[in-house]
Protein backbone atom coordinates (compact mmCIF):
# COMPACT_ATOMS: atom_id res chain seq x y z
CA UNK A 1 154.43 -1.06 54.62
CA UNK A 2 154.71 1.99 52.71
CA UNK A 3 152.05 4.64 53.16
CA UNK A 4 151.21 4.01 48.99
CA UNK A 5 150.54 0.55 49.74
CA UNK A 6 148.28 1.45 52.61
CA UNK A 7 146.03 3.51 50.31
CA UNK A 8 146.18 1.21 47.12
CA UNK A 9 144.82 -1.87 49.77
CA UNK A 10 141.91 0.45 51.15
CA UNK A 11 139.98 -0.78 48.05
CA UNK A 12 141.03 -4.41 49.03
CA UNK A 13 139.21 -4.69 52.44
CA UNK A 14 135.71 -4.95 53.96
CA UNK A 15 133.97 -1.77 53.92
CA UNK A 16 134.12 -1.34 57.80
CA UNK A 17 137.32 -2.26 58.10
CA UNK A 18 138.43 0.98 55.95
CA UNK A 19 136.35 2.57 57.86
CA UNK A 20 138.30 1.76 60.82
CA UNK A 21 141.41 2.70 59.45
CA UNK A 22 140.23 5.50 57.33
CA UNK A 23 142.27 7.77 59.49
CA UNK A 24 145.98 6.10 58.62
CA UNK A 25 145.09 5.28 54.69
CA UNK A 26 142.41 7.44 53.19
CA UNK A 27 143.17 9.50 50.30
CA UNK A 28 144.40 13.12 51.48
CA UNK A 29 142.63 15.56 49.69
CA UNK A 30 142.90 19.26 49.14
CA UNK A 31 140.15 21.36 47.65
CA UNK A 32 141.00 24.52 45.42
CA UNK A 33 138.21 26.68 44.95
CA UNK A 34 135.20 26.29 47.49
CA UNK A 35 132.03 28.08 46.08
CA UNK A 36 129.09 26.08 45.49
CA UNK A 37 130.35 23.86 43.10
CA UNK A 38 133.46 22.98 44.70
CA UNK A 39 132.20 22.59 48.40
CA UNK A 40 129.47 20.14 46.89
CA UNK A 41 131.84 17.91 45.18
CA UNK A 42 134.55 18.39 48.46
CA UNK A 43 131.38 16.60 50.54
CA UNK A 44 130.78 13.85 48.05
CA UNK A 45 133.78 12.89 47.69
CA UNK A 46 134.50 12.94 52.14
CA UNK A 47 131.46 10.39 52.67
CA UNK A 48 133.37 8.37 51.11
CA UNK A 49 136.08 6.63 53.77
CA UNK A 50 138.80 6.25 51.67
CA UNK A 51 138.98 10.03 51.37
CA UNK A 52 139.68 12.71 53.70
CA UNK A 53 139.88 16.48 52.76
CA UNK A 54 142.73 17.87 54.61
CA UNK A 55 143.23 21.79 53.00
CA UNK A 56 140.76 24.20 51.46
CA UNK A 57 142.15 27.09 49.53
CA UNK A 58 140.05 30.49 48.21
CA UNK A 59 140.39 33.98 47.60
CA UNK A 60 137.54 34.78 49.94
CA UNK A 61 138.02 33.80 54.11
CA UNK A 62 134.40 33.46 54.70
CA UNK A 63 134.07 30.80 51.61
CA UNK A 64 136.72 28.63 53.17
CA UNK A 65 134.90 28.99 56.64
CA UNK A 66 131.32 27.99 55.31
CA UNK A 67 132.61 25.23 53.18
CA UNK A 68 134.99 23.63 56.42
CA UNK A 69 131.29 23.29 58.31
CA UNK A 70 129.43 21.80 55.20
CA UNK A 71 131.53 19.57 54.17
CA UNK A 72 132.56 18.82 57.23
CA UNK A 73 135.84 19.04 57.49
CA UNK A 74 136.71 21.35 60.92
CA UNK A 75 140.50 20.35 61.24
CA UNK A 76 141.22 21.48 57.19
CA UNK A 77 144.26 23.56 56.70
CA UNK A 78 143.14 27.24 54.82
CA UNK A 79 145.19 28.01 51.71
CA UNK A 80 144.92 31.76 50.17
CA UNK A 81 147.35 30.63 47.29
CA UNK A 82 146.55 27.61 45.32
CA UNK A 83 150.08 27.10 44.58
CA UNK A 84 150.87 26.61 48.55
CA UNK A 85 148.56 24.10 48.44
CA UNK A 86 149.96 21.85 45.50
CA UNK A 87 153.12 22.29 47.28
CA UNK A 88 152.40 20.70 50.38
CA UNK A 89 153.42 17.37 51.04
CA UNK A 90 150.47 16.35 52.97
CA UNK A 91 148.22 16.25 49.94
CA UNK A 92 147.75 13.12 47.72
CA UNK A 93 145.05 14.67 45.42
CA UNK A 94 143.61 17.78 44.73
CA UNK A 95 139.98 18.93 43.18
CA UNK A 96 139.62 22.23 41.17
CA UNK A 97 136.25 24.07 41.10
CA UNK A 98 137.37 27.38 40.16
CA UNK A 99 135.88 29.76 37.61
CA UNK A 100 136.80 28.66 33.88
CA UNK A 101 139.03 31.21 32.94
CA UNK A 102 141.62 29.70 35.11
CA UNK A 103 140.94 26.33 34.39
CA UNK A 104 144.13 25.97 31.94
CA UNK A 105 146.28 27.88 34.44
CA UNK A 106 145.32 25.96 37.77
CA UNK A 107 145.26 22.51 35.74
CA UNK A 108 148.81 22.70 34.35
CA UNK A 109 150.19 23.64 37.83
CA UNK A 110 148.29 21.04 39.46
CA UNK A 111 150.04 18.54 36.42
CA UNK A 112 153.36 19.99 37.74
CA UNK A 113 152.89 19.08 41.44
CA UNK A 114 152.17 15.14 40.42
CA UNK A 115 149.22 14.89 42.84
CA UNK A 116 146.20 12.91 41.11
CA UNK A 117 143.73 15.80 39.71
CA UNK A 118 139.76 16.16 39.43
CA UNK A 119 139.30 18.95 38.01
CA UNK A 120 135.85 20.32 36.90
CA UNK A 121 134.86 21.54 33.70
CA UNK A 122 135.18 22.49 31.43
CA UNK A 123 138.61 22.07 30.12
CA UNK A 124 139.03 26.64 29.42
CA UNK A 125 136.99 29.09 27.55
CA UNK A 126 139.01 29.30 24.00
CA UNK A 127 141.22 26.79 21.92
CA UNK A 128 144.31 28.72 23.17
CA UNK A 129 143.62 27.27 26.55
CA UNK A 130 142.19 23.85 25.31
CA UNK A 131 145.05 23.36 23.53
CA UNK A 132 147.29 24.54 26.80
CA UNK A 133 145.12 21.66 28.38
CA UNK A 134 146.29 18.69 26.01
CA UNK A 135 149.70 19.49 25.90
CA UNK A 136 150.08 19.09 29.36
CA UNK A 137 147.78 16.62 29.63
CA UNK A 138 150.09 14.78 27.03
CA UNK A 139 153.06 15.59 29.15
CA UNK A 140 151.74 14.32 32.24
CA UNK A 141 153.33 11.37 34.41
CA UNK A 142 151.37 7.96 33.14
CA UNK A 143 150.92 7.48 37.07
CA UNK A 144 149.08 10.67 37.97
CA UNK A 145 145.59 10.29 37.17
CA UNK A 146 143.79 13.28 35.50
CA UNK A 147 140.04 13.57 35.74
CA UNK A 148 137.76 16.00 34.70
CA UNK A 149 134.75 16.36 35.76
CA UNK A 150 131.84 14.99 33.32
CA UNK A 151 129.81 12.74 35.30
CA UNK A 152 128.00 11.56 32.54
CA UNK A 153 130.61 9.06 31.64
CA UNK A 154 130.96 7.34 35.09
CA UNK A 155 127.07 7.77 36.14
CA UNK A 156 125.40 4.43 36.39
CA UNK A 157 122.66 5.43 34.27
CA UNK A 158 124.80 6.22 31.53
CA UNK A 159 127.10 3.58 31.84
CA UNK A 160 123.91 1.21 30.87
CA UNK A 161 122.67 3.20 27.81
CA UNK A 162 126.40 3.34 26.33
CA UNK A 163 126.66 -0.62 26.94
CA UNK A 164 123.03 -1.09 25.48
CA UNK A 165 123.90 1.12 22.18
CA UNK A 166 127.38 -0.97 21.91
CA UNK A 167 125.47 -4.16 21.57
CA UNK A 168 124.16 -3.31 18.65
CA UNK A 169 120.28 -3.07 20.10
CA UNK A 170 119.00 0.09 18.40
CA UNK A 171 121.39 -0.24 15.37
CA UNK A 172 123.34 2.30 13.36
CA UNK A 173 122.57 5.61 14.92
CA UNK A 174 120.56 8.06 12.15
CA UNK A 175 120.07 10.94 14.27
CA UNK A 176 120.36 12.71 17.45
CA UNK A 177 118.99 15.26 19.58
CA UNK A 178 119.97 17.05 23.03
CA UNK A 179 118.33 19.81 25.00
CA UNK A 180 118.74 21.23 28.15
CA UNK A 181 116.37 23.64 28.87
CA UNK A 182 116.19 25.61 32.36
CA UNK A 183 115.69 28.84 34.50
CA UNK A 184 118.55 30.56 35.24
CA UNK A 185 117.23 34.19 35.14
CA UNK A 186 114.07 36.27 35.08
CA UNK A 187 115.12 38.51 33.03
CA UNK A 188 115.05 41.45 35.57
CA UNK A 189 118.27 41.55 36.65
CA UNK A 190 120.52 44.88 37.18
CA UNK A 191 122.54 45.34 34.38
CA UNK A 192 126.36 45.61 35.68
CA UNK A 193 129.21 47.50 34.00
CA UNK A 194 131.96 45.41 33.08
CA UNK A 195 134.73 44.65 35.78
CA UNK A 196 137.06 46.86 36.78
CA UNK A 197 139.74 45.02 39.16
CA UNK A 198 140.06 41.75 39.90
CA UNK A 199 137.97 41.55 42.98
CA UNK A 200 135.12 42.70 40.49
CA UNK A 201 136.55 40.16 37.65
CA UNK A 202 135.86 36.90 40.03
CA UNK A 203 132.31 38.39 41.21
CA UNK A 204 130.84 39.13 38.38
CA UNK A 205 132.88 35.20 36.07
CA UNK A 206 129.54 34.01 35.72
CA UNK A 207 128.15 36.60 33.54
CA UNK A 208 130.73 37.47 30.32
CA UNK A 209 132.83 35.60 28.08
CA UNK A 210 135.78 36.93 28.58
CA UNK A 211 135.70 35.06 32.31
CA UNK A 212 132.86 32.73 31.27
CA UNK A 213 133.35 30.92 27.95
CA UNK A 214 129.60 31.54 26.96
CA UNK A 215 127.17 29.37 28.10
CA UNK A 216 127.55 26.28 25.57
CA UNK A 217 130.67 26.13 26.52
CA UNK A 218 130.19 26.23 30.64
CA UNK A 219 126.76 24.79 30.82
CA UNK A 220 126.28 22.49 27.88
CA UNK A 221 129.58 21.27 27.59
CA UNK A 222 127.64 18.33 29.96
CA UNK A 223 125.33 17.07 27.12
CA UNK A 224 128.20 17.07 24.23
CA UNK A 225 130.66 15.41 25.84
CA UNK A 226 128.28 12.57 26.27
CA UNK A 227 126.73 12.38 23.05
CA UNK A 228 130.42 12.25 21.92
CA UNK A 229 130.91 9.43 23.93
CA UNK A 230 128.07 7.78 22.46
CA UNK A 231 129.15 8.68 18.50
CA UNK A 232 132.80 7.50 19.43
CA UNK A 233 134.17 10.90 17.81
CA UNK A 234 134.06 14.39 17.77
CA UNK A 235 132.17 16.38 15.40
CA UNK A 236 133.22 17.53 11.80
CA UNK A 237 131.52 21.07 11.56
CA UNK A 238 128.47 23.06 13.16
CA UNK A 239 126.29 25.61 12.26
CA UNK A 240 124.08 27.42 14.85
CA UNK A 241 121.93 30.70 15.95
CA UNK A 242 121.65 32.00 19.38
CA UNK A 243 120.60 35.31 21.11
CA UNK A 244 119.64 37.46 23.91
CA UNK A 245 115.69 37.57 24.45
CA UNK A 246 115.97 38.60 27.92
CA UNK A 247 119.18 38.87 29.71
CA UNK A 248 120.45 42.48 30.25
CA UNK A 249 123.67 41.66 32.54
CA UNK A 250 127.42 40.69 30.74
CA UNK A 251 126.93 39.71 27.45
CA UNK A 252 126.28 35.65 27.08
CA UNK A 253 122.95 34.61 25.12
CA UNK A 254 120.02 33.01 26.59
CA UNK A 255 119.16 30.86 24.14
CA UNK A 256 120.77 28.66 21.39
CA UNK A 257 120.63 26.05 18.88
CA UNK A 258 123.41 24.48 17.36
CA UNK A 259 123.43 21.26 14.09
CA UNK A 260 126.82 19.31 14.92
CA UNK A 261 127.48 17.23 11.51
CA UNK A 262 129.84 13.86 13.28
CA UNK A 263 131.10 11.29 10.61
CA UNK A 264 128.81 8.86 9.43
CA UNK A 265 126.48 11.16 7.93
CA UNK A 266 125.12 12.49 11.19
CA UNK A 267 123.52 15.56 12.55
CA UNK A 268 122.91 15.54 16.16
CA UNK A 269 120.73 18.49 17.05
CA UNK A 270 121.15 20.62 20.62
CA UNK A 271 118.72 22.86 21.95
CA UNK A 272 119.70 25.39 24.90
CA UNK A 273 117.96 27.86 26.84
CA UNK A 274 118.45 29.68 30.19
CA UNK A 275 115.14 31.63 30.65
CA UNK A 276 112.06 29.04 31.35
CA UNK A 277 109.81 29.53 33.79
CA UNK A 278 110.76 28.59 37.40
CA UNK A 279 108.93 25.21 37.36
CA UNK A 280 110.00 23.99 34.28
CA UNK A 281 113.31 22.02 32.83
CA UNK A 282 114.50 19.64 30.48
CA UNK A 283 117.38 18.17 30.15
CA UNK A 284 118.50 15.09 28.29
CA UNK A 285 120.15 13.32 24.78
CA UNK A 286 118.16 11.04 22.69
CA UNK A 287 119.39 8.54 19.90
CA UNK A 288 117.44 7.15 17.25
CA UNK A 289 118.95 4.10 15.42
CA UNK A 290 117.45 2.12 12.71
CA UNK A 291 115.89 -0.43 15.53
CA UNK A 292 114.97 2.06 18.30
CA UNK A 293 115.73 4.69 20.62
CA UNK A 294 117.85 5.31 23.90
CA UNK A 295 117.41 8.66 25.92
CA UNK A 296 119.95 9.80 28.53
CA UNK A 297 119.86 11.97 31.81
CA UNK A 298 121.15 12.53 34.70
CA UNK A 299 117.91 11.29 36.81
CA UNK A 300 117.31 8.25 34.49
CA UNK A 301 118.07 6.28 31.40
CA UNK A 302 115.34 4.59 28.79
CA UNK A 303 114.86 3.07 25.80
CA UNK A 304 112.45 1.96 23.30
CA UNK A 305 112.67 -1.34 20.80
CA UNK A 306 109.15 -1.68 19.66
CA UNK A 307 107.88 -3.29 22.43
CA UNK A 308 107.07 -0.41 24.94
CA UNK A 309 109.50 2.15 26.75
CA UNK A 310 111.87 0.56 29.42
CA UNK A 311 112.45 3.15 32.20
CA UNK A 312 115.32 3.29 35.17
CA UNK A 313 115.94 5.75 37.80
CA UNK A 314 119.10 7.04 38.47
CA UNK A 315 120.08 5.80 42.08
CA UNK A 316 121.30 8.64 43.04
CA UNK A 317 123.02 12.06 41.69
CA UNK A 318 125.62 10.76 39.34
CA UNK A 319 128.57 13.03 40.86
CA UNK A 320 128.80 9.76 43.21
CA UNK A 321 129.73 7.93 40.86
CA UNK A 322 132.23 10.08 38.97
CA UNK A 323 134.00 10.83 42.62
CA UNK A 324 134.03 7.35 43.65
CA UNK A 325 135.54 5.86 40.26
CA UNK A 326 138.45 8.81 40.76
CA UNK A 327 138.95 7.46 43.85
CA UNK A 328 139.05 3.70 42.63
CA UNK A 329 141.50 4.21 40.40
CA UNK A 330 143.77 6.33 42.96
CA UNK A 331 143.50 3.89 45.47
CA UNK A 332 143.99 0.90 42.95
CA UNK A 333 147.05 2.25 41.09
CA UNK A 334 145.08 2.50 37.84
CA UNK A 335 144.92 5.64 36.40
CA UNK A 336 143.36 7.72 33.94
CA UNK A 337 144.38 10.41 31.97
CA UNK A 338 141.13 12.40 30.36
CA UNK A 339 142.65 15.94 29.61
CA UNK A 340 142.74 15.16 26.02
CA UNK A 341 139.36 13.91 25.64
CA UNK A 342 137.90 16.64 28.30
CA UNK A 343 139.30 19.71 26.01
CA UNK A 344 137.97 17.83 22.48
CA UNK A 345 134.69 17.95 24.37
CA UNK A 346 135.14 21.60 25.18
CA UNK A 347 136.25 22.36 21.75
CA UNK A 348 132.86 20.77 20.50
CA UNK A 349 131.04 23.41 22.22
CA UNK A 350 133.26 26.04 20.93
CA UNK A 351 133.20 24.98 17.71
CA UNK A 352 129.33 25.44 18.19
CA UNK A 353 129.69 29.01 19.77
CA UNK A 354 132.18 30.08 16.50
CA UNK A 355 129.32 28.85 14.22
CA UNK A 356 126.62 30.89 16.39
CA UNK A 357 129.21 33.92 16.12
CA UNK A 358 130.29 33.97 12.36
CA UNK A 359 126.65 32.97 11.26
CA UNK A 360 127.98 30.25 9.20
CA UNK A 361 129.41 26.59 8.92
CA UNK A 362 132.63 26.62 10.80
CA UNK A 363 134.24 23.02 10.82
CA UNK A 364 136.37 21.58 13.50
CA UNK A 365 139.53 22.28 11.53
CA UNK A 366 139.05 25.83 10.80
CA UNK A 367 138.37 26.22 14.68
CA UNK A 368 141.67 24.57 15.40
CA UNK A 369 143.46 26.60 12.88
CA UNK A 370 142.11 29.62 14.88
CA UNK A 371 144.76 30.03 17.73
């Protein structure tokens, strides 16, 4: 028995029994990039038995130390270079959390090594490196699946709205609205000046566009790739208006509001903002149809047909479910290849940051024609 057949029957057995052989046939996985994000999703993914993370790799020691005990995963090899990692052997899949400017980079070396890829989003920053992202996407063997991360469209939640909207129950979508509203600063933050090396460069990612993508693009990207899940399309032009109301570090806005016009005669409206009080946030994508109206989140799903609002709890934090369906279709031999549809859904929220920047209608041709 080969060891590919060992992993592909994992999914096949009793759930104890993998766990009593979860040693010989899990999943071997390596994590690149082990901040917050990455270390989270590294631990998700390791409750699960089919999976096992074997390697870590970051720039900074003490991140690959502090992840190893969270996750846990004591015996994990430490990789300084991400490309020593894709070229061990004793890797079957790797997961990429590191910060967006590299995205295009990591993911098309990743590609390259033919282990199975999650890969967080969003796809890159700019339409140079989107576009970077579907040609090797494009290019990629049809039996390495490619995942990025947007839980939305594996979260169980989710998974029911899309199936109630495809039955026809609220009819033809008229409008639609998205928000996500939260506190991410207070406003009195230092002000830093802008990096000067590279150890500066990955300290200070989070806070320019250069390194960043702006925050539509980083943040948001969440709430537009599912609500183009839910048209069936990407949109056809945007206008918007953003600013700065209190943020004094780097130089992304605070606040933003964007009109996507998708075919159909459409507008879906999105709402942003990252300076509400402490207590309060909102977060969610709403679609009115002809018959009634489904809202999404993360933490639930609902809907409305005239006869009262039907409400359902999420069962539990939907990066489960994304992690668990990558690992279904590794250890199934089914893959998936999203790096086409993950960089449309990135260029929908750069399409929205163009029309913020220009102050005028930008459609989604004139962004592609831009790099």
């Amino acid at each position: 028995m080969t060891r590919r057949t060992l992993v592909q029957s994992a999914a096949l057995v009793p759930l104890q029994a993998v766990r009593g052989t979860a040693q010989n046939s899990a999943v071997r996985i390596g994590s690149i990039g082990v901040g917050g994000r990455g270390t989270f999703t590294a631990k998700t993914i390791s409750a699960d038995p089919r999976a096992k993370v074997v390697a870590v790799c970051d720039v900074v020691p003490e991140q690959m130390t502090a992840a190893k005990a969270k996750i846990p995963a004591p015996d994990a090899k430490e990789f300084k270079n991400y490309q020593d990692l894709l070229a061990s052997k004793d890797i079957d899949a790797v997961m990429i959390s590191t910060p967006v400017y590299l995205h295009p980079e990591h993911f098309e070396a990743a590609v390259k090594s033919g282990k199975h890829i999650y890969i967080e989003k969003p796809a890159g920053m700019d339409v140079a490196g989107c576009k970077r992202v579907m040609r090797i996407a494009d290019g990629a063997d049809r039996k390495q699946n490619i995942t990025f991360g947007f839980q939305q469209r594996y979260g169980g939640v989710y998974v029911k709205a899309k199936q109630m909207l495809d039955t026809g129950a609220i009819g033809k979508i008229r409008e639609v609205h998205g928000e996500f509203l939260k506190f991410a600063l207070a406003g009195n933050e230092p002000p830093l000046p802008p990096p000067r090396n590279e150890k500066e460069k990955l300290e200070q990612w989070k806070l320019w566009r250069a390194t960043f993508g702006e925050v539509i693009v980083e943040t948001y990207v969440h709430n537009l790739d599912a609500i183009n899940w839910f048209m069936g399309a990407h949109p056809l032009k945007a206008y918007g208006t953003g600013g700065r109301t209190v943020e004094k570090r780097g130089d992304l806005l605070d606040h933003l509001s964007v009109t996507y016009d998708y075919p159909g005669n459409v507008q879906a409206s999105f709402l942003g903002s990252q300076m509400t009080p402490r207590f309060y946030r909102s977060n969610f994508e709403r679609y009115i149809g002809e018959n009634g109206v489904i809202e999404t989140a993360r933490e639930y799903w609902s809907y409305n047909i005239g006869k009262g609002v039907v409400h359902e709890k999420s069962a539990h934090e939907i990066t489960i479910d994304s992690v668990t369906e990558f690992l279904n279709r590794v250890t199934t031999g089914k893959p998936e290849n999203t790096g086409v549809r993950g960089a449309e859904s990135t260029l929908t929220c750069i399409l929205g940051q163009m029309a913020i920047d220009h102050h005028k209608e930008v459609t989604w041709d004139e962004m592609m024609r831009s790099a």
